[in-house]
N, C-alpha and C. Protein backbone atom coordinates (compact mmCIF):
# COMPACT_ATOMS: atom_id res chain seq x y z
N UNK A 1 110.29 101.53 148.00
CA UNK A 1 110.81 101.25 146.69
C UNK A 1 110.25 102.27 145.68
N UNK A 2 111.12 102.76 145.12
CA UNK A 2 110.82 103.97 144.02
C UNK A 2 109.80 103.05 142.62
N UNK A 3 109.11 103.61 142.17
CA UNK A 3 108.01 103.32 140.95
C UNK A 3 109.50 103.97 139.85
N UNK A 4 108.95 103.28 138.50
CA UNK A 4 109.91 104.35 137.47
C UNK A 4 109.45 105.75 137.42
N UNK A 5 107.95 105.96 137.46
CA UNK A 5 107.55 106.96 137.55
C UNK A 5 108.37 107.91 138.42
N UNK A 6 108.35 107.76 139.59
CA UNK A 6 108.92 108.56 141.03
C UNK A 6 110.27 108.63 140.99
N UNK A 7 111.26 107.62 140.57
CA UNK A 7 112.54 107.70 140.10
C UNK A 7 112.60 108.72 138.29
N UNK A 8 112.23 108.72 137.78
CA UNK A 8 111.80 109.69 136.68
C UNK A 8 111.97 111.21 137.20
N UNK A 9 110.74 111.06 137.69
CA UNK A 9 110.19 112.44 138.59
C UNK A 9 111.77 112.79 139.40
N UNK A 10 111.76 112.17 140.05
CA UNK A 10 113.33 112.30 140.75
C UNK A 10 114.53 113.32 140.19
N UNK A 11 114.45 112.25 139.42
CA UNK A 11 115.75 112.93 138.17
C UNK A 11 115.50 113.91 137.82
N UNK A 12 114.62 114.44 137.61
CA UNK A 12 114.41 115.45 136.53
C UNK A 12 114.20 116.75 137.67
N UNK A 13 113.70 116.28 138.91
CA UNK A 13 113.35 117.28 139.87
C UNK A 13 114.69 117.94 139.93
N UNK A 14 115.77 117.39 140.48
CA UNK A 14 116.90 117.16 141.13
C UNK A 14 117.98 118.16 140.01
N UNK A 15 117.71 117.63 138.82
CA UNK A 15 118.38 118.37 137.92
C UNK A 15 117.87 119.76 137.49
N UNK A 16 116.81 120.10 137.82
CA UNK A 16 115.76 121.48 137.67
C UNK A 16 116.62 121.98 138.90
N UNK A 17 116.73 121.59 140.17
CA UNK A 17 117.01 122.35 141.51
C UNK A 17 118.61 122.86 141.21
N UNK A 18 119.60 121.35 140.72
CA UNK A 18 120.67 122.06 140.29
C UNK A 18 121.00 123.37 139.41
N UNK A 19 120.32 123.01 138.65
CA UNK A 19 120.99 123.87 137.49
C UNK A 19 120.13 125.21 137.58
N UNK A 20 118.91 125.71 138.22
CA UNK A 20 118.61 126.60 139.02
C UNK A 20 119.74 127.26 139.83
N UNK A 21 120.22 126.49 140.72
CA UNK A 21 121.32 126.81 141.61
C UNK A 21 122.44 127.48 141.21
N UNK A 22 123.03 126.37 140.06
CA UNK A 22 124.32 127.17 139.20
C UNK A 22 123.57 128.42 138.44
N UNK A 23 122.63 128.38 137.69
CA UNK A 23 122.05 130.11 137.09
C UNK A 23 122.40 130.70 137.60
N UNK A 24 121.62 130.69 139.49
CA UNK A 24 121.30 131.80 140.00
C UNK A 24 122.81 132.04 140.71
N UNK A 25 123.97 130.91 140.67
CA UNK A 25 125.52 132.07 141.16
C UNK A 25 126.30 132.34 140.26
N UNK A 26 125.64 132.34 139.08
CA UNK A 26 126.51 132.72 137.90
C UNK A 26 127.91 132.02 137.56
N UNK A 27 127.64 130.86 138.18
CA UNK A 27 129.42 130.52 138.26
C UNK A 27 129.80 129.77 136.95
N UNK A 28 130.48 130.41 135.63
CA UNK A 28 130.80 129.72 133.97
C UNK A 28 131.08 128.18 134.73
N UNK A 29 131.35 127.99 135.54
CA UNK A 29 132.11 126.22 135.49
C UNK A 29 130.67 125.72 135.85
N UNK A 30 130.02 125.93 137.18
CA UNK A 30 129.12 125.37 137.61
C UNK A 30 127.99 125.55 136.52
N UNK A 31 127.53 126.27 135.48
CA UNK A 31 126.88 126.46 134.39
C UNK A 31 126.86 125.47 133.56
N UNK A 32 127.96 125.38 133.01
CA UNK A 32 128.32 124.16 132.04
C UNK A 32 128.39 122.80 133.05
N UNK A 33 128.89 122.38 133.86
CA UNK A 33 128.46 121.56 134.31
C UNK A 33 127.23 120.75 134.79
N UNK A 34 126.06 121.73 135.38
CA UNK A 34 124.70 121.23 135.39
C UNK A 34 124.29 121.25 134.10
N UNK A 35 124.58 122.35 133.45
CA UNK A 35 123.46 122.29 132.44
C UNK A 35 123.95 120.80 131.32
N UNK A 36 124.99 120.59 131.40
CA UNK A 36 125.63 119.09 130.63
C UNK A 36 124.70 117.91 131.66
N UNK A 37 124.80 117.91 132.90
CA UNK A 37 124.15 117.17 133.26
C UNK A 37 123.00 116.94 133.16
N UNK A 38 121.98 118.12 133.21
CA UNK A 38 120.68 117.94 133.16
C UNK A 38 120.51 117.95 131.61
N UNK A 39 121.07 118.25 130.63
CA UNK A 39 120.91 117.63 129.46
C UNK A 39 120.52 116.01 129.44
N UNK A 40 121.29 115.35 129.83
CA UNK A 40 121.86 114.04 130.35
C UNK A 40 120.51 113.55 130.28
N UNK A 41 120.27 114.40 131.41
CA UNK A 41 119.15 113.74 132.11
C UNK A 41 117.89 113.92 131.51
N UNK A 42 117.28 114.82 130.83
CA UNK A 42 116.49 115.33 130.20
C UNK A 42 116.30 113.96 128.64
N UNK A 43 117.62 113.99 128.33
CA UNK A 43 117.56 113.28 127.06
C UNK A 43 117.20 111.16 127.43
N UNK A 44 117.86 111.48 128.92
CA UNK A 44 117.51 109.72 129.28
C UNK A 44 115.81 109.26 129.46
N UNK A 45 115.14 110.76 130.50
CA UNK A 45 114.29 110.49 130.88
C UNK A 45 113.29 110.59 129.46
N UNK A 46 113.44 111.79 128.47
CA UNK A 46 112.87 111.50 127.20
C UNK A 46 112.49 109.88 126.82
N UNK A 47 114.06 109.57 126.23
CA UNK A 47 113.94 108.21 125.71
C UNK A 47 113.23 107.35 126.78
N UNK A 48 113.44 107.27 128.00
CA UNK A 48 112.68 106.16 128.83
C UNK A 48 111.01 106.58 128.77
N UNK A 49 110.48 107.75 128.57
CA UNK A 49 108.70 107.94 128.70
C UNK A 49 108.14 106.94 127.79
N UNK A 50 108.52 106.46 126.59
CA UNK A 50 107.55 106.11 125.95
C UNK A 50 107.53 103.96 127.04
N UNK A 51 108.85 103.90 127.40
CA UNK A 51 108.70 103.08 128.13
C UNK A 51 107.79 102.56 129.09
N UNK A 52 107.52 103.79 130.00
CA UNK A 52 107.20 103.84 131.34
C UNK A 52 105.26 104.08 131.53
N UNK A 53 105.39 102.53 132.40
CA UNK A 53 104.07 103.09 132.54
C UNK A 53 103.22 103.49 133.59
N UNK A 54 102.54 104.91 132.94
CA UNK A 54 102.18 105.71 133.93
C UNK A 54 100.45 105.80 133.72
N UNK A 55 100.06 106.01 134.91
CA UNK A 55 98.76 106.96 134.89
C UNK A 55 98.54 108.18 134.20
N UNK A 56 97.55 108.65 133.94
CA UNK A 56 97.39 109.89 133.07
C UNK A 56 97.96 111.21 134.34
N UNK A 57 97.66 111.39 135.32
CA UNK A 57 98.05 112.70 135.78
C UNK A 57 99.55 112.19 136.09
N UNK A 58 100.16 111.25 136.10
CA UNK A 58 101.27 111.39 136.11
C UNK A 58 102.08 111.65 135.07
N UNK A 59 101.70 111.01 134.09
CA UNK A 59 102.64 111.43 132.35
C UNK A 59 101.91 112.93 132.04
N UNK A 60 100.88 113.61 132.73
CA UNK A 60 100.77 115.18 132.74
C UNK A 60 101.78 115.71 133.82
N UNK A 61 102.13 114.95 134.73
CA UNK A 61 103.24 115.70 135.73
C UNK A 61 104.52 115.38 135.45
N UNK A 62 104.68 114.58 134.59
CA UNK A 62 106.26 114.22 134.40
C UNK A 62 106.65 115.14 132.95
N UNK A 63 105.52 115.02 131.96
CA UNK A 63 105.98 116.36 131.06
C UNK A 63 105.96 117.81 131.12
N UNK A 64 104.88 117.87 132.47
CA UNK A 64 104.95 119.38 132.82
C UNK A 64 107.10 119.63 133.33
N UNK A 65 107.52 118.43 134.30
CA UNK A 65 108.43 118.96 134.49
C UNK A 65 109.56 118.85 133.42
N UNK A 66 109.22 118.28 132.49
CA UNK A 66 110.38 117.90 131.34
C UNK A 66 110.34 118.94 130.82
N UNK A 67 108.87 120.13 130.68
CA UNK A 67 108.88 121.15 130.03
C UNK A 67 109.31 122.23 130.76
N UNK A 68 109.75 122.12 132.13
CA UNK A 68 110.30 123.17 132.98
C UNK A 68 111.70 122.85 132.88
N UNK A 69 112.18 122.03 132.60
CA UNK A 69 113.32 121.44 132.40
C UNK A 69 114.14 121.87 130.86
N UNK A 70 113.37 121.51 129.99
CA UNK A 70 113.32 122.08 128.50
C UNK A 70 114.00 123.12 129.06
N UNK A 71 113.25 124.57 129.53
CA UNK A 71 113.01 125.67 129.54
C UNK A 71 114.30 125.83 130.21
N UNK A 72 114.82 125.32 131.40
CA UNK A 72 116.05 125.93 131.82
C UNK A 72 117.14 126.00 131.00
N UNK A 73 116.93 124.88 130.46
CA UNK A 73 118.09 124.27 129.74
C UNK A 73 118.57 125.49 128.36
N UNK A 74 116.87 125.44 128.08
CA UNK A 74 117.47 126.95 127.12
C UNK A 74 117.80 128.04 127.56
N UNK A 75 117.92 128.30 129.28
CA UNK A 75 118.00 129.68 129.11
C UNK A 75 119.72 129.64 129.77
N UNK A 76 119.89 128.04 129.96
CA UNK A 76 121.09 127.84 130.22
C UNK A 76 122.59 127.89 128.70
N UNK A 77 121.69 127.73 127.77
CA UNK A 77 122.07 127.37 126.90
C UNK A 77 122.66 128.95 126.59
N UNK A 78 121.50 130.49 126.54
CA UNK A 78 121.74 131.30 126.68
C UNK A 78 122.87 132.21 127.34
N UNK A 79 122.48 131.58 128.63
CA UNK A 79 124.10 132.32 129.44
C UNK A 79 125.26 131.75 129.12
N UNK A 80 125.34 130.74 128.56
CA UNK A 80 126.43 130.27 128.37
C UNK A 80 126.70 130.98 127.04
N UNK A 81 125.92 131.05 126.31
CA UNK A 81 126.81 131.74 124.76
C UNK A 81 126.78 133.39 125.33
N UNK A 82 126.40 133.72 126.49
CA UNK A 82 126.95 135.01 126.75
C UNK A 82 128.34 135.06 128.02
N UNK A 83 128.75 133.82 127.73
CA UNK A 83 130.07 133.79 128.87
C UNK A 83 131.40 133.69 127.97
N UNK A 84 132.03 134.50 128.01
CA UNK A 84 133.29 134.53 127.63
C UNK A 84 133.88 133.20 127.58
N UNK A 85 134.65 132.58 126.36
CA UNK A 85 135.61 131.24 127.07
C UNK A 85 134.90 129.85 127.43
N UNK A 86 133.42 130.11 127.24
CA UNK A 86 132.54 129.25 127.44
C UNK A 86 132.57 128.07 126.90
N UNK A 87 132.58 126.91 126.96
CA UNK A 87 132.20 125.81 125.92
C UNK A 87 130.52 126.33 125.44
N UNK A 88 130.43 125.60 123.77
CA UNK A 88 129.53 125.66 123.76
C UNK A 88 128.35 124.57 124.02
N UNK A 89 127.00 125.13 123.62
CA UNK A 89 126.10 123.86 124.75
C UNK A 89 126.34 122.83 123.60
N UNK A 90 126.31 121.65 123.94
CA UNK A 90 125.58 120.56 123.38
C UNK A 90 123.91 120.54 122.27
C-alpha cells in the first residue's frame, strides 16, 4: 500500500521521466502535452504538501523533486515559446 508520501513521490517522479522524454525528441505535440501534464501535477502535489504528513528527509526529498520538476517545466515552458504554432504554456 502506497504512503501519500510515496504516491506524491510517484507522481512527480513519473512526470519528471515524461516530460524529460518529450524534451529530449523534440516532438511540439508531445511537448505541450507533458509539460500540461506535469504542470497538473506539480500544481496538485503543491497544494496537497502542506497536507501530507511527512518525516523531515522526506518533505527534503519531495521538494528536492518538486524543484527538479519546477525546473523542467521552465525549460519546457522555453521550448515551447521557441516552437512555431505552439500553444502557449499555462
Amino acid at each position: 500500500m502506497l504512503t501519500p508520501y510515496d504516491f506524491a513521490m510517484e507522481e512527480v517522479s513519473l512526470a519528471i521521466l515524461r516530460l524529460a522524454d518529450a524534451l529530449t525528441a523534440l516532438d511540439p505535440a508531445a511537448i505541450e502535452q507533458e509539460c500540461a501534464e506535469a504542470r497538473w501535477v506539480y500544481q496538485d502535489v503543491v497544494n496537497l504538501y502542506p497536507k501530507l504528513q511527512m518525516q523531515a528527509a522526506e518533505r527534503d526529498s519531495l521538494l528536492a523533486q518538486l524543484s527538479l520538476l519546477g525546473s523542467q517545466l521552465d525549460l519546457c515552458d522555453r521550448q515551447l515559446r521557441s516552437i512555431p504554432n505552439a500553444a502557449s504554456p499555462v
